[in-house]
C-alpha atoms as a PDB file:
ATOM      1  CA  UNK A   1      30.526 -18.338  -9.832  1.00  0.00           C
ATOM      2  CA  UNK A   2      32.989 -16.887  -7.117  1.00  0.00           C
ATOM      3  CA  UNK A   3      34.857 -15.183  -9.430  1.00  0.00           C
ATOM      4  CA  UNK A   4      31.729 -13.577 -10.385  1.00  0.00           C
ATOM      5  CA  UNK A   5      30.753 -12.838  -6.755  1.00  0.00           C
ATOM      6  CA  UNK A   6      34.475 -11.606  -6.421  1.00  0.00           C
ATOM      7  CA  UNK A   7      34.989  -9.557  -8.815  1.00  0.00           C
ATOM      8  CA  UNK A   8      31.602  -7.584  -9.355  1.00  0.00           C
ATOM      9  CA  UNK A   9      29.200  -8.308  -6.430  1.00  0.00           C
ATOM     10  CA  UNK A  10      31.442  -7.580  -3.670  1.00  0.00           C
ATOM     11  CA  UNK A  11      32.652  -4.044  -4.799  1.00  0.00           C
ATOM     12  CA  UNK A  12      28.944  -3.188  -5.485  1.00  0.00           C
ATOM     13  CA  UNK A  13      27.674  -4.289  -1.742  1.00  0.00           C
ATOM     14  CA  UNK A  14      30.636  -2.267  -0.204  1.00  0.00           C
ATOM     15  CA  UNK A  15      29.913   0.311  -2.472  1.00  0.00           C
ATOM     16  CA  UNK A  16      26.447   0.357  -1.583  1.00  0.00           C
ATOM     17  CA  UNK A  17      27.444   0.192   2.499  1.00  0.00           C
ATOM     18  CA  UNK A  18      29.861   3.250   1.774  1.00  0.00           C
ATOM     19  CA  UNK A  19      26.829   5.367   0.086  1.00  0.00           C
ATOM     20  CA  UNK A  20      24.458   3.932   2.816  1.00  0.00           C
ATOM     21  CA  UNK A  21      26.365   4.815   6.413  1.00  0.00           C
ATOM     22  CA  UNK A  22      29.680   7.016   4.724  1.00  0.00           C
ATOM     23  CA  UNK A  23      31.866   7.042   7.526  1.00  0.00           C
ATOM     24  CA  UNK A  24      30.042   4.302   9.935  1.00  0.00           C
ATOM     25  CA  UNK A  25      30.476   1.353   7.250  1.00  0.00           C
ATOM     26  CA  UNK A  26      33.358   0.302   8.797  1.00  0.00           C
ATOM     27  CA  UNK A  27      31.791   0.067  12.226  1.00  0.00           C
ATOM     28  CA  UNK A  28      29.012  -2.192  10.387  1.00  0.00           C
ATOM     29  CA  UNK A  29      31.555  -4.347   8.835  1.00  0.00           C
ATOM     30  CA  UNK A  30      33.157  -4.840  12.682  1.00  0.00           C
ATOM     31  CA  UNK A  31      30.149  -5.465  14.236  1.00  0.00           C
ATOM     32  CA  UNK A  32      29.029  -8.287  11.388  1.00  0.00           C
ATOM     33  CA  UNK A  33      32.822  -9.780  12.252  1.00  0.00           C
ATOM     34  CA  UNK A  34      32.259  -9.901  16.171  1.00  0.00           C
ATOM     35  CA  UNK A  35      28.716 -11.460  15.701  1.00  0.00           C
ATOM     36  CA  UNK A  36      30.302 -14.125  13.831  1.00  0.00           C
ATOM     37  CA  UNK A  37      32.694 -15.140  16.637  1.00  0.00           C
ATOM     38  CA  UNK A  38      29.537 -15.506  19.125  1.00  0.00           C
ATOM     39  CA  UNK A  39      28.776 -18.661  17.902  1.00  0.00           C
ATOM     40  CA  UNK A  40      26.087 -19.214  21.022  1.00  0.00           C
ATOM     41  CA  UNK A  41      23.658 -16.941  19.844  1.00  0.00           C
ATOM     42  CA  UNK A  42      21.092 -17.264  17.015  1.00  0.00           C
ATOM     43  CA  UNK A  43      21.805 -15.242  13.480  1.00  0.00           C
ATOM     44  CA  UNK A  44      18.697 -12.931  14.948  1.00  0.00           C
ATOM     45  CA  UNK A  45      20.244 -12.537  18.286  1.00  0.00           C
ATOM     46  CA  UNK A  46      23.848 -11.364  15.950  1.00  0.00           C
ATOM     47  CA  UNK A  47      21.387  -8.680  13.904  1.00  0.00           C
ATOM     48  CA  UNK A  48      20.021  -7.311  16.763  1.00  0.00           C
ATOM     49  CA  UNK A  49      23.386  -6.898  18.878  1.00  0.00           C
ATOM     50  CA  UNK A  50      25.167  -5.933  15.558  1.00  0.00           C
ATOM     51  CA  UNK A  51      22.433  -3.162  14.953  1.00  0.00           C
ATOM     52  CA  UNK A  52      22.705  -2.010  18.681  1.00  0.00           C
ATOM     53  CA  UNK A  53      26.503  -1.456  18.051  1.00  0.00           C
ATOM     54  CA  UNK A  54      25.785   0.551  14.678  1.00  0.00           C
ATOM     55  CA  UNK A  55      23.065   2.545  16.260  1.00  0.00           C
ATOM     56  CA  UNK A  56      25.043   3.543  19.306  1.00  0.00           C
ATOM     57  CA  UNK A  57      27.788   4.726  17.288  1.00  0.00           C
ATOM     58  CA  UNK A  58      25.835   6.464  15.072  1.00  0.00           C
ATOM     59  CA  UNK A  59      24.479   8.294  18.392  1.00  0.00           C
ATOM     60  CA  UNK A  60      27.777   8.484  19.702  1.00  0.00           C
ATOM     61  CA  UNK A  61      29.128  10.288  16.516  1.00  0.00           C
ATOM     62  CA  UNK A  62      26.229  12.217  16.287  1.00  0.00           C
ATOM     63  CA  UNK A  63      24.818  10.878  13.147  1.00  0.00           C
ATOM     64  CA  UNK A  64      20.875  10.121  12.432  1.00  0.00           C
ATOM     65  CA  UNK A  65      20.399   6.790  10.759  1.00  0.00           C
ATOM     66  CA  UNK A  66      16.823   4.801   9.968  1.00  0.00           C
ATOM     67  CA  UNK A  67      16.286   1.901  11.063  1.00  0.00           C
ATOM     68  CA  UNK A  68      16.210   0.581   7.377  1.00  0.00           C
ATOM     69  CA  UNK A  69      19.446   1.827   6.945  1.00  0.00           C
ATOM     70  CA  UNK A  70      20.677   0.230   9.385  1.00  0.00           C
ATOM     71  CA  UNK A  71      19.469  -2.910   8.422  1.00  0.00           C
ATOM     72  CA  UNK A  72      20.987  -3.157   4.667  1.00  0.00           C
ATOM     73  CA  UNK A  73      24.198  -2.501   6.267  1.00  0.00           C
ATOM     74  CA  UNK A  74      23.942  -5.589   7.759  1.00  0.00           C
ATOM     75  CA  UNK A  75      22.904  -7.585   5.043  1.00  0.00           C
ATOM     76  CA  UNK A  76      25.416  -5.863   3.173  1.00  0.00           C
ATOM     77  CA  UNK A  77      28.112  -6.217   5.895  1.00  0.00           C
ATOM     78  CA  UNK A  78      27.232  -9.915   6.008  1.00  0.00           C
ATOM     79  CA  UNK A  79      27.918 -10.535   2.301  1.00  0.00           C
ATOM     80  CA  UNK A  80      31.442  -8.778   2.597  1.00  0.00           C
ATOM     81  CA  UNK A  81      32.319 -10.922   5.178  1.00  0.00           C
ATOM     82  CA  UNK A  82      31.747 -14.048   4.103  1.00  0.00           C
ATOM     83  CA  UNK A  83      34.271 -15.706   2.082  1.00  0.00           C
END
């Protein structure tokens, strides 16, 4: 089963977080990494500071994300990180 999740799921979900945030994935991948180090706060507390980060550097960078958005690249984020 990991080589499954290896081989086809992984390159789809960072697929999918390239086509959802283009240039900002990688910014959702590094905020997914540094929520996982804060192992004080809940997984909910992590989403919310994670999205904060994404959100501010979409601002920053002048892009316009949805909230929904947003949140997939997360989830997506999350998947990509975990080994």
């Amino acid at each position: 089963m990991k080589w499954l999740i290896k081989r086809f799921f992984k390159p789809f979900a960072n697929a999918m977080l390239q086509a959802t945030l283009g240039e900002l994935a990688e910014v959702a991948i590094v905020a997914v990494k540094e929520m996982a180090k804060l192992e004080t706060l809940t997984n909910e507390e992590k989403r919310k500071r994670a999205f904060e980060m994404i959100k501010a550097e979409a601002i920053a960078r002048g892009k316009a994300l949805k909230d929904s958005a947003i949140n997939l690249a997360i989830e997506l984020a999350v998947q990509l990180v975990k080994k």
